[in-house]
N, C-alpha and C. Protein backbone atom coordinates (compact mmCIF):
# COMPACT_ATOMS: atom_id res chain seq x y z
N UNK A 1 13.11 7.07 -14.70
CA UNK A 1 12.71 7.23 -13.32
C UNK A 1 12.32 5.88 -12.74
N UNK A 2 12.49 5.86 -11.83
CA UNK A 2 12.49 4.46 -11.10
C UNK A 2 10.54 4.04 -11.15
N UNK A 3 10.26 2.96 -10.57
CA UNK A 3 8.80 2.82 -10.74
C UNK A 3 8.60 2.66 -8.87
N UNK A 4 8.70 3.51 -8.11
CA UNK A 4 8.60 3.47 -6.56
C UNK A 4 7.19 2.81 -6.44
N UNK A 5 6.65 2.19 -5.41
CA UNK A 5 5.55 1.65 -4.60
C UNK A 5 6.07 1.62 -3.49
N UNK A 6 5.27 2.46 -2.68
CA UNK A 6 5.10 2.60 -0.84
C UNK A 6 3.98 1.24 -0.52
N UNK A 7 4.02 0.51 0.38
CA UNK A 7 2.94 -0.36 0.90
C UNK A 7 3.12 0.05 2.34
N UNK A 8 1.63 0.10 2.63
CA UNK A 8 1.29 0.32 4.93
C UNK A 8 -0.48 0.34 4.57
N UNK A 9 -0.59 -0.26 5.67
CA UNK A 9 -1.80 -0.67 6.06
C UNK A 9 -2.19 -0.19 7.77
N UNK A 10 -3.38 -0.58 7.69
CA UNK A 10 -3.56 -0.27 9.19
C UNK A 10 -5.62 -0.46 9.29
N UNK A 11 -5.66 -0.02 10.27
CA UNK A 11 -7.21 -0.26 11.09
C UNK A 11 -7.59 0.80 10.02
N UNK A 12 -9.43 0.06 9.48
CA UNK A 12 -10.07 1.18 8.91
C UNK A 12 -11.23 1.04 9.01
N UNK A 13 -11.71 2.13 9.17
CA UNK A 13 -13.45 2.34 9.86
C UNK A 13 -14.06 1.54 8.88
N UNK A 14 -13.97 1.29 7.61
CA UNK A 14 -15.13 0.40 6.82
C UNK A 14 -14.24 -0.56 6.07
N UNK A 15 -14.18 -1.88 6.27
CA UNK A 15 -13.48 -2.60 5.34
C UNK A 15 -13.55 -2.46 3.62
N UNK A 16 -14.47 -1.93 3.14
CA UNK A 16 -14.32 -1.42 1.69
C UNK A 16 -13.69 0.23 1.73
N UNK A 17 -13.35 1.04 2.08
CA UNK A 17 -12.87 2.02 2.33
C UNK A 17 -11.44 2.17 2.22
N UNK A 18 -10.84 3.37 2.86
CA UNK A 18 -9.47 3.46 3.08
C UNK A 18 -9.49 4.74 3.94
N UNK A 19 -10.27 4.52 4.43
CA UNK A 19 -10.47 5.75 5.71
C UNK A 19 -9.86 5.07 6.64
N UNK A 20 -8.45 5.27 7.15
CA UNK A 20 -7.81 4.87 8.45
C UNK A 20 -8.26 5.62 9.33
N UNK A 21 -7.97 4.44 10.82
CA UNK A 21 -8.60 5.23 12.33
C UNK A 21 -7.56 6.24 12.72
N UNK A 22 -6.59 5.28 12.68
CA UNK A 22 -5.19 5.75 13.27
C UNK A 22 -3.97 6.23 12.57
N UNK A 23 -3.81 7.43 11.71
CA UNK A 23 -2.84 7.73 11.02
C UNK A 23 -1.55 7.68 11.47
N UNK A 24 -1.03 7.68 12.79
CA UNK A 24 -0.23 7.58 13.78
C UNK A 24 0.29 6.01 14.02
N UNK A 25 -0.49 5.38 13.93
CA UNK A 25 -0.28 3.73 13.69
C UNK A 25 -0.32 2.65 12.71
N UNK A 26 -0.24 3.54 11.41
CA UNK A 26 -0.37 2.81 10.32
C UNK A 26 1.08 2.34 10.32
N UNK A 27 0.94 0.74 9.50
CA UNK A 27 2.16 -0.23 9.53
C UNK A 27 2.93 0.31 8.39
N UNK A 28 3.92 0.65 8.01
CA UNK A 28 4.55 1.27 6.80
C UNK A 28 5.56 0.01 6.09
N UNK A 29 5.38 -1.02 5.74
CA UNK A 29 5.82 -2.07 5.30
C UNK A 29 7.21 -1.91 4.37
N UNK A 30 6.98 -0.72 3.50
CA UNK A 30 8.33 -0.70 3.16
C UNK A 30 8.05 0.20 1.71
N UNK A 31 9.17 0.64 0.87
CA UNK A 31 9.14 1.03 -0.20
C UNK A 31 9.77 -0.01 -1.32
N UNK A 32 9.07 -0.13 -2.71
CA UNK A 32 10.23 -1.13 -3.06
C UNK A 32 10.20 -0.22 -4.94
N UNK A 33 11.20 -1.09 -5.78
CA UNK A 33 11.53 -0.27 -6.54
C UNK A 33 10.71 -0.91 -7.96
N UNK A 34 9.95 -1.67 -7.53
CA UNK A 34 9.12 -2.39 -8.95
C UNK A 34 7.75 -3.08 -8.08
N UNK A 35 6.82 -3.12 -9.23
CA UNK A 35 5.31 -3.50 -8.54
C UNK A 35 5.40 -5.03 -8.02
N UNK A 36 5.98 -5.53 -8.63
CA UNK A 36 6.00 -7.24 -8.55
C UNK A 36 6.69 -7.51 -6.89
N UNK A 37 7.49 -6.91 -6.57
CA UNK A 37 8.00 -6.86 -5.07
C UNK A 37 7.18 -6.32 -3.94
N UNK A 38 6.40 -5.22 -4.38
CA UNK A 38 5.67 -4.75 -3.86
C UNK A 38 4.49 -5.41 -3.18
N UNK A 39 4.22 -6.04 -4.60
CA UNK A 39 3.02 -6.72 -4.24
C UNK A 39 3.01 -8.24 -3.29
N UNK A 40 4.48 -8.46 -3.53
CA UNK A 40 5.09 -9.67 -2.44
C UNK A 40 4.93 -9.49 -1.01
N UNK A 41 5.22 -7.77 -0.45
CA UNK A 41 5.04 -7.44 0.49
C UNK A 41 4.10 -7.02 0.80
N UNK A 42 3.15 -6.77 0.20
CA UNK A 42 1.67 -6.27 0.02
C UNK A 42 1.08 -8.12 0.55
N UNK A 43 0.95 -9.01 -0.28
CA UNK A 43 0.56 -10.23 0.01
C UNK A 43 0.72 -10.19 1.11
N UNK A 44 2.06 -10.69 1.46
CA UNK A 44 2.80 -10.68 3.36
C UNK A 44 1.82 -10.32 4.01
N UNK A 45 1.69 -8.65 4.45
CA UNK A 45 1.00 -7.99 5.20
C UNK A 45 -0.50 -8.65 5.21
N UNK A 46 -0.77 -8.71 4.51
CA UNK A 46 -2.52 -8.88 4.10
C UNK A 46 -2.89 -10.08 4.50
N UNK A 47 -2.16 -11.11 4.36
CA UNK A 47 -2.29 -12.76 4.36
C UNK A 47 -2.05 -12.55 6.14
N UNK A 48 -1.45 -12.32 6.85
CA UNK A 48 -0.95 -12.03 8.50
C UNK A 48 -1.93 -11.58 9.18
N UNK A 49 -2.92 -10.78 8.57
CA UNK A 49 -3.83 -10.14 9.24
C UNK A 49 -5.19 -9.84 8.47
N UNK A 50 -5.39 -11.58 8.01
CA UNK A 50 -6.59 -12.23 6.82
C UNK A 50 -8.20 -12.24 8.26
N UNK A 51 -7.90 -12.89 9.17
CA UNK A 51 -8.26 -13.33 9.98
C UNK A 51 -9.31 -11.31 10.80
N UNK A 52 -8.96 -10.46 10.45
CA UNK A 52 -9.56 -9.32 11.28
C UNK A 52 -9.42 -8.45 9.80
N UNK A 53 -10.91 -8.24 9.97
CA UNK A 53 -11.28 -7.40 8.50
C UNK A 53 -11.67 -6.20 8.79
N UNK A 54 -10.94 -5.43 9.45
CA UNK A 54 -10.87 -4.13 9.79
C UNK A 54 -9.40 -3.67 9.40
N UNK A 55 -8.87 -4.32 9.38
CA UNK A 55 -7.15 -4.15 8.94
C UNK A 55 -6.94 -4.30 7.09
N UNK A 56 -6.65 -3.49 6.87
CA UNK A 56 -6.33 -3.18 5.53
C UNK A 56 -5.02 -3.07 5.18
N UNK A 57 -4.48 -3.10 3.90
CA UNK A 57 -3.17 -3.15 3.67
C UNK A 57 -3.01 -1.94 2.17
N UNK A 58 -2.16 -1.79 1.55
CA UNK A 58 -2.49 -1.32 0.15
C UNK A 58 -1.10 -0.78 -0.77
N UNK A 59 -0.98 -1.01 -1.88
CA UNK A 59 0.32 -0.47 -2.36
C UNK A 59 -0.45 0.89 -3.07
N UNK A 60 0.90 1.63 -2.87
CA UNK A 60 0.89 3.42 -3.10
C UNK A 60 1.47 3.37 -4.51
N UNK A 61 1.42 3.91 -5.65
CA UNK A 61 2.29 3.85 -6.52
C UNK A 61 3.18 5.17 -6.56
N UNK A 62 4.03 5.34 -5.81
CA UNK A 62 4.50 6.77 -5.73
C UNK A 62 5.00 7.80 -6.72
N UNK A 63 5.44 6.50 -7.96
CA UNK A 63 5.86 6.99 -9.39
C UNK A 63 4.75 8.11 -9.89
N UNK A 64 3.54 7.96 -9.62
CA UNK A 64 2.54 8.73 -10.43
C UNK A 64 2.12 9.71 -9.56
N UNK A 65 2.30 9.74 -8.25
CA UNK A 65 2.54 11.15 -7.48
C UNK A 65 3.68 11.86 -7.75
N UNK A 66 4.32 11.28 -7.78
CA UNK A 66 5.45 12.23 -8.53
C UNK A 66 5.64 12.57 -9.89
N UNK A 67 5.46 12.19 -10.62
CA UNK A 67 5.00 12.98 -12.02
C UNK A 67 3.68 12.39 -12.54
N UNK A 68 2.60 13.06 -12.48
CA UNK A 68 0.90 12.43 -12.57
C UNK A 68 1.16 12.52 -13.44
N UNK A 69 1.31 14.02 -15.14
CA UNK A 69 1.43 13.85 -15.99
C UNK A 69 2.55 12.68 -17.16
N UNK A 70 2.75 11.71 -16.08
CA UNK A 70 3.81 11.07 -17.17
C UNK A 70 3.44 9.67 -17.66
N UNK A 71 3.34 9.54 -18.76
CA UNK A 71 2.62 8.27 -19.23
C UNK A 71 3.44 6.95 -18.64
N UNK A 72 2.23 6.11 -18.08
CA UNK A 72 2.65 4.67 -17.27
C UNK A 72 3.17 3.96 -18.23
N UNK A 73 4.16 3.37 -18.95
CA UNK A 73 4.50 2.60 -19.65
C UNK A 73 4.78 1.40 -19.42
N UNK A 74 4.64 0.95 -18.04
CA UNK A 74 4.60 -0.51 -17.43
C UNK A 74 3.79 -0.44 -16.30
């Protein structure tokens, strides 16, 4: 099975959190098919919008929503 990561960010009521304001306006950066890319685009986003710390970014690992029971082997 592939190793999916979703990355999107957006405005969030507490900068330690992940309570978004706006579910409707979250940035959806992209899906990619390994963590190491992910996290390239994860950087991107985050580094662009370093400057306003209400804006959050975050990679999803989608592999483990889709089968929770399956052991991470990388």
């Amino acid at each position: 099975m592939s190793k999916l990561h979703l990355v999107f960010g957006g405005r969030v009521r507490d900068p330690q959190g992940l309570d978004f304001v706006d579910c409707a306006a979250l940035d959806v950066v992209g899906i990619y098919p390994d963590y190491a890319s992910a996290e390239k685009a994860w950087r991107s986003s985050a580094q662009r919008t370093v400057d306003d710390a209400a804006m959050k970014y975050v990679v999803v690992h989608l592999h483990r929503l889709l089968e929770p029971d399956a052991p991470d082997l990388a």
